[in-house]
Protein backbone atom coordinates (compact mmCIF):
# COMPACT_ATOMS: atom_id res chain seq x y z
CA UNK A 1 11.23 15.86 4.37
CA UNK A 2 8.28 18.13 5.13
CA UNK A 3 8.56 22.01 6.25
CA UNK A 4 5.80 22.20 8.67
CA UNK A 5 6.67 25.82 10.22
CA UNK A 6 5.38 26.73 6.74
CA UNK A 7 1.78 25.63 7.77
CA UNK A 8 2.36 26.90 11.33
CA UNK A 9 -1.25 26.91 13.44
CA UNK A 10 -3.12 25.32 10.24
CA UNK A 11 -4.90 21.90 11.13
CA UNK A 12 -2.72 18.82 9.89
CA UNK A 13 -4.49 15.99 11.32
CA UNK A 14 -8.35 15.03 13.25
CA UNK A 15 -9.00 11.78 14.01
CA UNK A 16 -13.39 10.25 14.75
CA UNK A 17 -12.59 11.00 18.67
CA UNK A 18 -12.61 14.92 18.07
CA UNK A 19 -8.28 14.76 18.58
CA UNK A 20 -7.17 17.89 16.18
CA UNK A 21 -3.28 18.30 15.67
CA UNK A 22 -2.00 21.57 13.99
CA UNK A 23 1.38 21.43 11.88
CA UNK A 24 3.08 23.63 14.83
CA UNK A 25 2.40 20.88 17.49
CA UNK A 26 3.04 18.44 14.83
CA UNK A 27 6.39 19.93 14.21
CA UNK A 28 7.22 20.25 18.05
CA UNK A 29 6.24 16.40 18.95
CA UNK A 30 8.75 15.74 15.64
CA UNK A 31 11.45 17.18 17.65
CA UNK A 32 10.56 15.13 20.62
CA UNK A 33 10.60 11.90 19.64
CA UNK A 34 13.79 12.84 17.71
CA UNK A 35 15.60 13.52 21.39
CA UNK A 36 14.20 10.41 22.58
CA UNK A 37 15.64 8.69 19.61
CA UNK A 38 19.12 9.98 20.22
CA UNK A 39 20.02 9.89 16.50
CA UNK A 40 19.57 8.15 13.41
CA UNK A 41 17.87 4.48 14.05
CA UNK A 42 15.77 2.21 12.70
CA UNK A 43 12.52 2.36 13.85
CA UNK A 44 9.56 -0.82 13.34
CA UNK A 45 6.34 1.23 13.67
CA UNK A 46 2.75 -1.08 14.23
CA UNK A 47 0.74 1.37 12.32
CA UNK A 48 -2.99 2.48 12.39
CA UNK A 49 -5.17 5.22 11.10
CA UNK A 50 -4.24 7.51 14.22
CA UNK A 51 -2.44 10.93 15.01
CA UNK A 52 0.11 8.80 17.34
CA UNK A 53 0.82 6.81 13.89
CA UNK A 54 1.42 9.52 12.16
CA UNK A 55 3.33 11.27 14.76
CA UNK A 56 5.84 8.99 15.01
CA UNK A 57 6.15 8.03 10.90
CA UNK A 58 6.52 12.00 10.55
CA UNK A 59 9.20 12.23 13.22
CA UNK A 60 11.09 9.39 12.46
CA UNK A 61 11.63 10.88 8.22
CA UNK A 62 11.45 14.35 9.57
CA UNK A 63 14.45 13.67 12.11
CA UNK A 64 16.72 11.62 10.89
CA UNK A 65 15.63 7.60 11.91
CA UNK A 66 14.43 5.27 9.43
CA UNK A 67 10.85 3.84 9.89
CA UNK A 68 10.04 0.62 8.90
CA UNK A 69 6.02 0.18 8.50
CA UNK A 70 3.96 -2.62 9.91
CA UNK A 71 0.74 -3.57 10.22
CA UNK A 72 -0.43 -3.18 13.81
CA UNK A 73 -2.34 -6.40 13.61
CA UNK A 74 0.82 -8.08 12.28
CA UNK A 75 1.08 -11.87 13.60
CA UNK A 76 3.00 -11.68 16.69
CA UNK A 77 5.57 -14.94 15.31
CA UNK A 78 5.99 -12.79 12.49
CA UNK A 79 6.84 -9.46 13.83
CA UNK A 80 9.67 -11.58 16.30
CA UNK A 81 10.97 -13.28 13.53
CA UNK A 82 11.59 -9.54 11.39
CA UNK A 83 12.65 -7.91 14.83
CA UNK A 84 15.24 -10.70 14.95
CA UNK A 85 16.07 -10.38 11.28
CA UNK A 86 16.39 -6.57 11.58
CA UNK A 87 17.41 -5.66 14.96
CA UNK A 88 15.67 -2.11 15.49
CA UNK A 89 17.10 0.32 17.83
CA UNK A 90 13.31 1.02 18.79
CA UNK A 91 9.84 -0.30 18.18
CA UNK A 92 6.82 2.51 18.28
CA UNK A 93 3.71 0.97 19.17
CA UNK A 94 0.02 1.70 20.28
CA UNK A 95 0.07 1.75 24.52
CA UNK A 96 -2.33 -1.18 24.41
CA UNK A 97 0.23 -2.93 23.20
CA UNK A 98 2.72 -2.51 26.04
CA UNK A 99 2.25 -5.68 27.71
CA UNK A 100 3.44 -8.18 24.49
CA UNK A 101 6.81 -6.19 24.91
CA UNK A 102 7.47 -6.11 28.92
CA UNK A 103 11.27 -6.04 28.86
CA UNK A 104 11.23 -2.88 26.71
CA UNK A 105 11.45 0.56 28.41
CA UNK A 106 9.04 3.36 27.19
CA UNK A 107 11.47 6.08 26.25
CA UNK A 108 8.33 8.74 25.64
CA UNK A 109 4.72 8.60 24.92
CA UNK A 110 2.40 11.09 22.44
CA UNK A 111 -0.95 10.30 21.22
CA UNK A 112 -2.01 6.91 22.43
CA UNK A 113 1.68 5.82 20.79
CA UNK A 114 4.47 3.98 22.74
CA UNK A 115 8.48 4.35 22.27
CA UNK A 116 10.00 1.28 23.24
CA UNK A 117 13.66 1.03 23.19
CA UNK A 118 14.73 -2.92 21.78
CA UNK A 119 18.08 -3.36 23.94
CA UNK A 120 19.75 -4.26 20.84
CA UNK A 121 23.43 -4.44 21.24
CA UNK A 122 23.71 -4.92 17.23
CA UNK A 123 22.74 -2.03 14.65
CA UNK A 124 22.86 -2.73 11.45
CA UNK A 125 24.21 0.51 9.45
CA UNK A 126 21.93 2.52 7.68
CA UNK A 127 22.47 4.23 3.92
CA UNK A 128 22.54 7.70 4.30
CA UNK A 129 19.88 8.16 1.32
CA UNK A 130 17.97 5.49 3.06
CA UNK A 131 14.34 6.90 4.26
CA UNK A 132 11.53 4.44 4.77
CA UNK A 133 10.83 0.59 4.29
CA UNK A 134 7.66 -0.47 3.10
CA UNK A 135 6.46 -4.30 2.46
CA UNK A 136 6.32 -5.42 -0.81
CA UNK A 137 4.23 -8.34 -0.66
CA UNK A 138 1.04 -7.21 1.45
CA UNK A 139 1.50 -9.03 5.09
CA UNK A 140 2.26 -12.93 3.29
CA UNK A 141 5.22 -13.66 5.60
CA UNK A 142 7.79 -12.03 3.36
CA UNK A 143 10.96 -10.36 5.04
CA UNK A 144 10.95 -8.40 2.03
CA UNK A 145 10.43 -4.71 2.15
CA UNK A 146 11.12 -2.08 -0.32
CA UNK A 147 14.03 0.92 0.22
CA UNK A 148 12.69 4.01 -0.56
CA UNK A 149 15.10 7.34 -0.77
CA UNK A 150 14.46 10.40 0.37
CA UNK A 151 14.22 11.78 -3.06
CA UNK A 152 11.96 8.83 -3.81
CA UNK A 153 9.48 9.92 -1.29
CA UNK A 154 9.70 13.30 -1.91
CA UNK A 155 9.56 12.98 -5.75
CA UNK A 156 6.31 11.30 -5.70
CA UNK A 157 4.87 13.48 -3.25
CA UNK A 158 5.35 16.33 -5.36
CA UNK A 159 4.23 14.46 -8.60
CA UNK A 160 1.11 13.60 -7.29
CA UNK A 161 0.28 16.99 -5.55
CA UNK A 162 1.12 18.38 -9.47
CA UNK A 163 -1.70 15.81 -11.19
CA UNK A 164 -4.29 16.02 -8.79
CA UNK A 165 -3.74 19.57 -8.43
CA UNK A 166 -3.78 19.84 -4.32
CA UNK A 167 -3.86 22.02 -2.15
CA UNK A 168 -4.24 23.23 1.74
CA UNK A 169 -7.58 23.20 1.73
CA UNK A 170 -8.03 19.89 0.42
CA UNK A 171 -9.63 17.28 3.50
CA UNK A 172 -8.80 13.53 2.61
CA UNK A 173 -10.21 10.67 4.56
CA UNK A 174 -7.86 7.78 5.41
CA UNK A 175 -9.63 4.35 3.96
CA UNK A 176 -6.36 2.21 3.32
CA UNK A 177 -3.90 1.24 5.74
CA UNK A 178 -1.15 3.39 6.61
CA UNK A 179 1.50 0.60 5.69
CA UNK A 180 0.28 0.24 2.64
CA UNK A 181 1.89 2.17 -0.22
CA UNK A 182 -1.26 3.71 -1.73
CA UNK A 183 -2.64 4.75 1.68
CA UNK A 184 0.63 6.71 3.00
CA UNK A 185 1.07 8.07 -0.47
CA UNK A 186 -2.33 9.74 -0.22
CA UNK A 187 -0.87 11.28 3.46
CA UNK A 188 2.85 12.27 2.05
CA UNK A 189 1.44 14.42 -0.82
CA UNK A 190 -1.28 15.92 1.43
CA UNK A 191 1.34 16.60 4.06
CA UNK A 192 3.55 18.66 1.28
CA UNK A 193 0.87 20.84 0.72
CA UNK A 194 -0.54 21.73 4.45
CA UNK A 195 -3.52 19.91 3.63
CA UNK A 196 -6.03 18.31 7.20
CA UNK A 197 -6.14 14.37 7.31
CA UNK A 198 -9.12 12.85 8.49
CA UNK A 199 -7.89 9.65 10.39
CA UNK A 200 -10.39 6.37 10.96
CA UNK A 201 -10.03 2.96 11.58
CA UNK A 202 -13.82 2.68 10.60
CA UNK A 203 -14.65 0.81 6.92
CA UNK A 204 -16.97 2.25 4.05
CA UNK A 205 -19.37 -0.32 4.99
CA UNK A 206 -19.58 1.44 8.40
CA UNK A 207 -22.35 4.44 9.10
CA UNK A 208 -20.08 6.20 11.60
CA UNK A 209 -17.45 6.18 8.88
CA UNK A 210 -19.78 8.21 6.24
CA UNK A 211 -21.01 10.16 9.69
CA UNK A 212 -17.19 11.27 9.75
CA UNK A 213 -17.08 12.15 6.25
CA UNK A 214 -19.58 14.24 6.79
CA UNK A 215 -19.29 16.04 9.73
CA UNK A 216 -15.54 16.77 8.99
CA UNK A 217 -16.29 17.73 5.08
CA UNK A 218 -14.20 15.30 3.59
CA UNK A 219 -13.44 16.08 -0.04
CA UNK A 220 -11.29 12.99 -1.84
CA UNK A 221 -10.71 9.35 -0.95
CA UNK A 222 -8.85 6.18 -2.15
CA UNK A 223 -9.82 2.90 -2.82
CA UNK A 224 -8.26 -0.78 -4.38
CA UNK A 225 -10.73 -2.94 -6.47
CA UNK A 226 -12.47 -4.46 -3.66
CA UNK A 227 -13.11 -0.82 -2.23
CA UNK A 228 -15.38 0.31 -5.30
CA UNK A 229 -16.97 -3.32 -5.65
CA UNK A 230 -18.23 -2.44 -2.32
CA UNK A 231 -19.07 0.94 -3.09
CA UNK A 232 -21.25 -0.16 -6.12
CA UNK A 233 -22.97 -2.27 -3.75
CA UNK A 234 -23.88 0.37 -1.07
CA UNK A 235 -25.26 2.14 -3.93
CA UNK A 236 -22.45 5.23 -3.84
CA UNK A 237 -24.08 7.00 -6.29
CA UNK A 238 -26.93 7.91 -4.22
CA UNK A 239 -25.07 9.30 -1.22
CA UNK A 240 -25.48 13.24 -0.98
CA UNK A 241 -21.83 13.74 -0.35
CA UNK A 242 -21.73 17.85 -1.34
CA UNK A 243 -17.78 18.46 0.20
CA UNK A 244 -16.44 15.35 -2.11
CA UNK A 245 -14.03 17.01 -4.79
CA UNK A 246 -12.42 13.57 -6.64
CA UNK A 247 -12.17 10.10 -5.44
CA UNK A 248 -8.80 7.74 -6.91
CA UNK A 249 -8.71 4.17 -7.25
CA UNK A 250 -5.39 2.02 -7.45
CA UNK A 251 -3.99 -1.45 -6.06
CA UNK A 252 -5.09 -3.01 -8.77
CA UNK A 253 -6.94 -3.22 -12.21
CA UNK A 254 -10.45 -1.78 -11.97
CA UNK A 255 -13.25 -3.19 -14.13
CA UNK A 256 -13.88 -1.21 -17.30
CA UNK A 257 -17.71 -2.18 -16.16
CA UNK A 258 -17.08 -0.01 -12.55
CA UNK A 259 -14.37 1.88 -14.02
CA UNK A 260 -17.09 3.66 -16.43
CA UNK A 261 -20.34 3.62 -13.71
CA UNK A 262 -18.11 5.84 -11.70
CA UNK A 263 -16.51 7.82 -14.24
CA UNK A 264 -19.68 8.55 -15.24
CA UNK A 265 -21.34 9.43 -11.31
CA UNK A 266 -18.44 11.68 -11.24
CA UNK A 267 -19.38 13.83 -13.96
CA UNK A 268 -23.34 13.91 -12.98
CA UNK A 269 -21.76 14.77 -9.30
CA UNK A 270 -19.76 17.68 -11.15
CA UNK A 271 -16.57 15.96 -8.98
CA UNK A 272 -13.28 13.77 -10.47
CA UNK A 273 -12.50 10.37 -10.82
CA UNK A 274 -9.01 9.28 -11.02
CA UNK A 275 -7.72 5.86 -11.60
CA UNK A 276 -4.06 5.28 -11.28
CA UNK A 277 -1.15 2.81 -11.46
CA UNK A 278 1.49 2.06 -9.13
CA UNK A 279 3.68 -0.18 -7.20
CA UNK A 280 5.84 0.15 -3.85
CA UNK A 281 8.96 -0.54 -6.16
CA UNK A 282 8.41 2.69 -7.48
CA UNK A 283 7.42 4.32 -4.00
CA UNK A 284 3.78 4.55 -4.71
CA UNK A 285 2.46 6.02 -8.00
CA UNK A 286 3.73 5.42 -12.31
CA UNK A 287 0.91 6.48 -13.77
CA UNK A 288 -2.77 8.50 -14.34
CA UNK A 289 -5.50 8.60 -16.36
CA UNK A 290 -6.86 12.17 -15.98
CA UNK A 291 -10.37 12.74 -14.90
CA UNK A 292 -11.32 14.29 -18.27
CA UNK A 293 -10.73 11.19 -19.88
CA UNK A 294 -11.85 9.11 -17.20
CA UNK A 295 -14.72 7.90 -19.65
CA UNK A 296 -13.02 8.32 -23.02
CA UNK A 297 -10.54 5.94 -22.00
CA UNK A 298 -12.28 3.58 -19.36
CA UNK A 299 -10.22 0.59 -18.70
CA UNK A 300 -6.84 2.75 -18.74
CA UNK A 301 -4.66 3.27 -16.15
CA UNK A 302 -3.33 6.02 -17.99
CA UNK A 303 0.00 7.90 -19.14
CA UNK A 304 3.09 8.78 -16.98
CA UNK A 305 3.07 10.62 -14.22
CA UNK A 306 4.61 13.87 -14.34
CA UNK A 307 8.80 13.24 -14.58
CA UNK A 308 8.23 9.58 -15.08
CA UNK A 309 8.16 7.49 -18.57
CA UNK A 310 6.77 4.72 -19.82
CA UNK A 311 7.72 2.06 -22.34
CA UNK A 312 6.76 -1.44 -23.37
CA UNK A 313 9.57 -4.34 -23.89
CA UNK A 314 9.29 -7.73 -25.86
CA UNK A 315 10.45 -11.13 -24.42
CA UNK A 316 14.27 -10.78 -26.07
CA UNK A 317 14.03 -7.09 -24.25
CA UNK A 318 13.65 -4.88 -27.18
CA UNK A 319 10.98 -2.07 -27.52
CA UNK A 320 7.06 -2.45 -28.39
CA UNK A 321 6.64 0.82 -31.04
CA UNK A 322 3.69 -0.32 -32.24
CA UNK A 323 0.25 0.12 -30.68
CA UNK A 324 -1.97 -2.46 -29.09
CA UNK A 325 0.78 -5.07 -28.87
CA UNK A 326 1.46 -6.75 -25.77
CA UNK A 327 4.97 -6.18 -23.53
CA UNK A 328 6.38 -5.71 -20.23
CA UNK A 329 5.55 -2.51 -18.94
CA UNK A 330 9.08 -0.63 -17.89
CA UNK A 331 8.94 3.08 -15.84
CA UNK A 332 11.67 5.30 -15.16
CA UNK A 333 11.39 8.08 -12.77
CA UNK A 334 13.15 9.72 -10.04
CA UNK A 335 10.69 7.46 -7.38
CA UNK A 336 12.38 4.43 -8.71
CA UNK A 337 12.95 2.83 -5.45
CA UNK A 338 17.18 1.51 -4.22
CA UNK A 339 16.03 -2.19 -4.56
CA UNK A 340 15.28 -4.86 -1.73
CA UNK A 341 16.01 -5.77 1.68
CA UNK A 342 15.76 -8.96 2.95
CA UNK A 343 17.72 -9.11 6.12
CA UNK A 344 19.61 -6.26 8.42
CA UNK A 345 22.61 -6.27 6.67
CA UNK A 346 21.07 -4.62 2.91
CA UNK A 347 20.02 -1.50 5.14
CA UNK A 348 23.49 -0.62 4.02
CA UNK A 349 22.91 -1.06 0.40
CA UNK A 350 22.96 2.17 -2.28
CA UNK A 351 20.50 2.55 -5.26
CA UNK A 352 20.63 -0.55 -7.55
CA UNK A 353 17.78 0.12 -10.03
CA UNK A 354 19.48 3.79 -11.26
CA UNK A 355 15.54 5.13 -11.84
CA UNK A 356 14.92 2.32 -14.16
CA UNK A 357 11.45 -0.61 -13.23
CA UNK A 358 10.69 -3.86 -14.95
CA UNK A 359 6.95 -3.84 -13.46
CA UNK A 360 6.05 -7.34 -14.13
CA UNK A 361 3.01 -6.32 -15.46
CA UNK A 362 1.83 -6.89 -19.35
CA UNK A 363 0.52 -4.15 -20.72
CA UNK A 364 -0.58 -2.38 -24.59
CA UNK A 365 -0.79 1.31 -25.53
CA UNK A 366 -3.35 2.90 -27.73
CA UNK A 367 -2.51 5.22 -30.68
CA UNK A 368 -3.14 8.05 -28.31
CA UNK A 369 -0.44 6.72 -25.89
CA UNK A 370 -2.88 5.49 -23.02
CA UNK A 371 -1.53 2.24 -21.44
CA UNK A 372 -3.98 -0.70 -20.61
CA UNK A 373 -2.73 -3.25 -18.25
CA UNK A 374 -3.39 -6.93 -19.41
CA UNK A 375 -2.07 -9.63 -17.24
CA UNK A 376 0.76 -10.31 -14.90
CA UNK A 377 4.42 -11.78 -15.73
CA UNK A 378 4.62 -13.92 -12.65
CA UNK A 379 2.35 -14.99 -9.80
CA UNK A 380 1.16 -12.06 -7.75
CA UNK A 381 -2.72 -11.18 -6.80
CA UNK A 382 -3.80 -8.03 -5.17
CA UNK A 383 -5.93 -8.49 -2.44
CA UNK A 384 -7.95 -5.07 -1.13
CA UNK A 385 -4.85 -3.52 -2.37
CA UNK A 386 -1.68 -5.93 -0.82
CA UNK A 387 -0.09 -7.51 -3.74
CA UNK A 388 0.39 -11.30 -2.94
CA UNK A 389 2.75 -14.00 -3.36
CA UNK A 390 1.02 -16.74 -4.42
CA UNK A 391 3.88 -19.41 -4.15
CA UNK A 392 3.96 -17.56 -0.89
CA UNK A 393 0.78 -18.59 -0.19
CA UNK A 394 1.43 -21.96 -1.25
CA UNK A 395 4.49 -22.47 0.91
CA UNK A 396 2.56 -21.51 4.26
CA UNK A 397 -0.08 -23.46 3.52
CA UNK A 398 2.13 -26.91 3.19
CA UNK A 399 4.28 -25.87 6.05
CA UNK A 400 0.78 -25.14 8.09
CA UNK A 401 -0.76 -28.37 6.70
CA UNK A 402 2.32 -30.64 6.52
CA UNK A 403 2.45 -30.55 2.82
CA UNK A 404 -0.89 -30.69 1.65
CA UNK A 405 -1.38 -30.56 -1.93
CA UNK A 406 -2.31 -27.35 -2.70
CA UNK A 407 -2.32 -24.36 -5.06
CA UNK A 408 -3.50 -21.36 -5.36
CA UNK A 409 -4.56 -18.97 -8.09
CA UNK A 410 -6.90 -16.37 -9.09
CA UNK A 411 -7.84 -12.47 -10.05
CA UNK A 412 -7.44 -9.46 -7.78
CA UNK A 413 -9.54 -9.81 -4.48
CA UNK A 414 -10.31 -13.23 -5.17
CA UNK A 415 -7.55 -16.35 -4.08
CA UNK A 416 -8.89 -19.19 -4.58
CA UNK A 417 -6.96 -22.07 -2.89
CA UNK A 418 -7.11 -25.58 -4.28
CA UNK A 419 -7.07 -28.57 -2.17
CA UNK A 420 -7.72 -32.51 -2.32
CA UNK A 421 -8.50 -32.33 1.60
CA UNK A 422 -11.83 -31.39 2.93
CA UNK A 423 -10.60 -31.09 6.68
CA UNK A 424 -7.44 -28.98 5.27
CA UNK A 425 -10.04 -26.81 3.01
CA UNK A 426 -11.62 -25.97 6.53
CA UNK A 427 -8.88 -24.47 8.03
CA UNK A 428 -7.02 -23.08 5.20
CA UNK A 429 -9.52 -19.96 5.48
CA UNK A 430 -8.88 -18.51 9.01
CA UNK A 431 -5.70 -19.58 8.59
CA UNK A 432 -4.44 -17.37 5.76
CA UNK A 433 -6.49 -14.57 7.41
CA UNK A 434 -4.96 -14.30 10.11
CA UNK A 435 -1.41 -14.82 8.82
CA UNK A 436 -2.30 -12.24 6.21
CA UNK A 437 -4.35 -10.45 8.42
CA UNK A 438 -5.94 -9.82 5.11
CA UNK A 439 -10.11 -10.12 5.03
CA UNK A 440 -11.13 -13.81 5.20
CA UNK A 441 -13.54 -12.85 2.35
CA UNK A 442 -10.70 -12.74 -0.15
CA UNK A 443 -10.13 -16.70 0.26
CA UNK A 444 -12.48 -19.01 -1.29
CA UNK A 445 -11.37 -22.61 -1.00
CA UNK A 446 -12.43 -25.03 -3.37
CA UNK A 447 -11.95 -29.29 -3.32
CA UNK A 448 -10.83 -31.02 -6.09
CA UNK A 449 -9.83 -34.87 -6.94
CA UNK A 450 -6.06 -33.98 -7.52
CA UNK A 451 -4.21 -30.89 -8.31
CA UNK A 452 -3.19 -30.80 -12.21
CA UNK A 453 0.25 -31.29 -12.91
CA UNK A 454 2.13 -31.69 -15.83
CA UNK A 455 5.29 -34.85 -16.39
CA UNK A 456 7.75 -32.77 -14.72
CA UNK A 457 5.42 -32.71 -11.67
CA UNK A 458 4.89 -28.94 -12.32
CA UNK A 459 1.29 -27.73 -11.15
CA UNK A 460 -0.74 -26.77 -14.51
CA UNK A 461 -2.45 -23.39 -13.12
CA UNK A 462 -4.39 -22.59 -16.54
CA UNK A 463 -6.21 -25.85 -15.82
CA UNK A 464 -7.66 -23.92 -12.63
CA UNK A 465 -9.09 -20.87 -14.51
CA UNK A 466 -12.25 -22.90 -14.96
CA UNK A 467 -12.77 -22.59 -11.48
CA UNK A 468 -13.20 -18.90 -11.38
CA UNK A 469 -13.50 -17.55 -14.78
């Protein structure tokens, strides 16, 4: 995947505890956990914004085995059920997690990281263009994850090194999860070009996080929604930030209200902003706006990115040609992802998309061929960047809550769940937090008389917009 004897002694990784990592040593633990491994597996990793993270997601595509990408703070009954569903050969984990998995041998150590070998008797074969699996529907539950290619990867990488125009010397600071397809996009592309990652667990509403930045001369970060909302808050555009170069935004539609106040910081800074379009069904990134029209075009998310296309389709499937009408957005690119697995036995499965995306998103082009995304086909939110189920959501709740009547709706970084029962409204927060492990802020409950439905017992979700509109 990656050619790190090209970078040799140049620094690939330093994480907030001083830890520095150069792409030779890199390289050499790569071939280490690869003789632990024995050959081609599949590997669950319980990821953070660490060197031992990275160490093992690098060895795993950079020898062979086939990571599968998890949230460390994954709910334990859901991590058993997807070990059980997938069988992995071996599970790579932080050491303080050793004691939830006593029966498991440590077959090596690097970096604070863990190698436990499963015991499986069962492997499930693998497709030999098979390279990573990635969740598609944040941390909801879902045994759903995405199968992403080795040319996939790769292809993307090298798109998004060619837009934003990277190099070694560039200095990115982790501030998404490492699971999440935005936030190892930003270290794939970096990676191809011999750039340093700065790894932290710490938030941007954290001063030892901007003490980081700063003392390690950070020069780009990325950031959903919720990121810059938070940003704009903290007053961003006062910070005296001299090493930032460009900062991206994805995971969601920005407002063209924030979209423009930091278009326009970036040009009185002299640095870039870049918002951008993507989806894990398409490994990570579709689409651009470049920074010189960051401000012209506010609200965009842009054109293709380079060796991708974009088109818009009517409901009977045919082709929008006309500007400013409304159509499912479609891509087609070479990071067009193989499809879906659901269970052990797809692992096997070749590529059935052939390049070719149906985003589910709505979406109109201007006469200058800048897209603008307007709604969603079907029920998904995007919550600090994990795109959500929201029957999902509803599911787990009546399951949790022995069917309560429920429903849930709302606009990126903001669920609101409807109930009819106040004790039930109490609990649903935490609750969906820490299934989620998503924020707790992201929930709002709200109590009503009785959730609208329509003759055919359907819930009527427009009815609900008044709510939060």
């Amino acid at each position: 995947m990656w050619d790190f004897s090209r970078f040799s002694d140049r620094l690939a990784a330093i994480d907030e505890a001083g830890t520095q990592l150069s792409y030779r040593q890199l390289s050499e633990e790569n071939a280490r956990l690869r003789q632990a491994l024995g050959g081609r597996s599949l590997v669950f990793i319980l990821c953070s914004n660490t060197i031992g993270s990275l160490a093992g997601y690098t060895g795993c595509l950079n020898e062979g085995s086939v990571p599968l990408l998890l949230a460390q703070n994954l709910d334990k009954d859901m991590l058993e059920s997807l070990i059980t569903l997938y069988q992995p050969g071996y599970l790579w984990v932080p050491e303080d997690m050793r004691d939830a998995f006593p029966a498991m041998p440590v077959k090596h150590e690097a970096f604070g990281y863990m190698l436990l070998k499963t015991g499986h008797k069962r492997a499930y074969p693998l497709h030999d263009e098979l390279c990573l699996l990635l969740t598609t529907s944040g941390s909801t539950g879902s045994p759903k994850f995405v199968r992403q290619s080795y040319e996939n990867v790769l292809s993307n990488a090298a798109a998004i090194v060619q837009y934003l125009e990277l190099d070694e010397t560039e200095r990115p600071i982790t501030t998404l999860p490492m699971n999440y397809t935005y936030g190892l996009s930003i270290i794939n592309s970096h990676l191809l070009v011999g750039a340093a990652l700065l790894f932290t667990n710490k938030g941007i509403m954290q001063k030892e996080f901007w003490n980081f930045f700063k003392e390690r001369k950070a020069t780009s970060f990325g950031g959903v929604p919720y990121t810059y909302e938070m940003l704009d808050r903290l007053c961003f555009y006062r910070m005296d930030l001299p090493s930032l170069r460009y900062c991206t935004q994805a995971g969601g539609k920005l407002t063209p209200e924030l979209h423009k106040k930091f278009a326009e910081n970036a040009q009185e800074r002299g640095t870039r902003f870049i918002v951008m379009y993507g989806q894990c069904e398409a490994t990570a990134r579709m689409g651009y706006l470049p920074a010189e029209k960051a401000l012209e075009k506010y609200g965009s998310m842009g054109i293709a990115i380079p060796g991708g296309r974009f088109h818009l389709i009517d409901a009977e499937g045919k082709t929008v040609s006309e500007p400013h009408v409304t159509g499912e957005l479609v891509y087609e690119g070479a990071n067009v992802t193989m499809g879906y697995a659901e269970c052990g036995e797809d692992l096997i499965k070749g590529d059935e998309r052939r390049r070719v995306l149906q985003t589910g998103d709505m979406a109109q082009f201007d006469e200058d061929g800048y897209y603008y995304i307007v709604g969603r086909k079907k029920r998904f939110l995007k919550l600090y960047g994990n795109r959500v189920n929201l029957d999902e959501i509803d599911r787990m709740i009546k399951e949790q809550f022995h069917n309560a009547d429920c429903a849930s709706a709302g606009v990126d970084d903001h669920l609101y769940v409807f109930v009819t029962d106040q004790a039930v409204a109490e609990e649903v927060k935490p609750f969906l937090a820490g299934k989620t492990g998503i924020n707790a802020v992201a929930f709002k409950t709200v109590v009503i008389d009785e959730i609208p439905k329509n003759d055919a017992g359907k819930t009527l979700y427009k009815e609900l917009a008044k709510y939060y509109l």
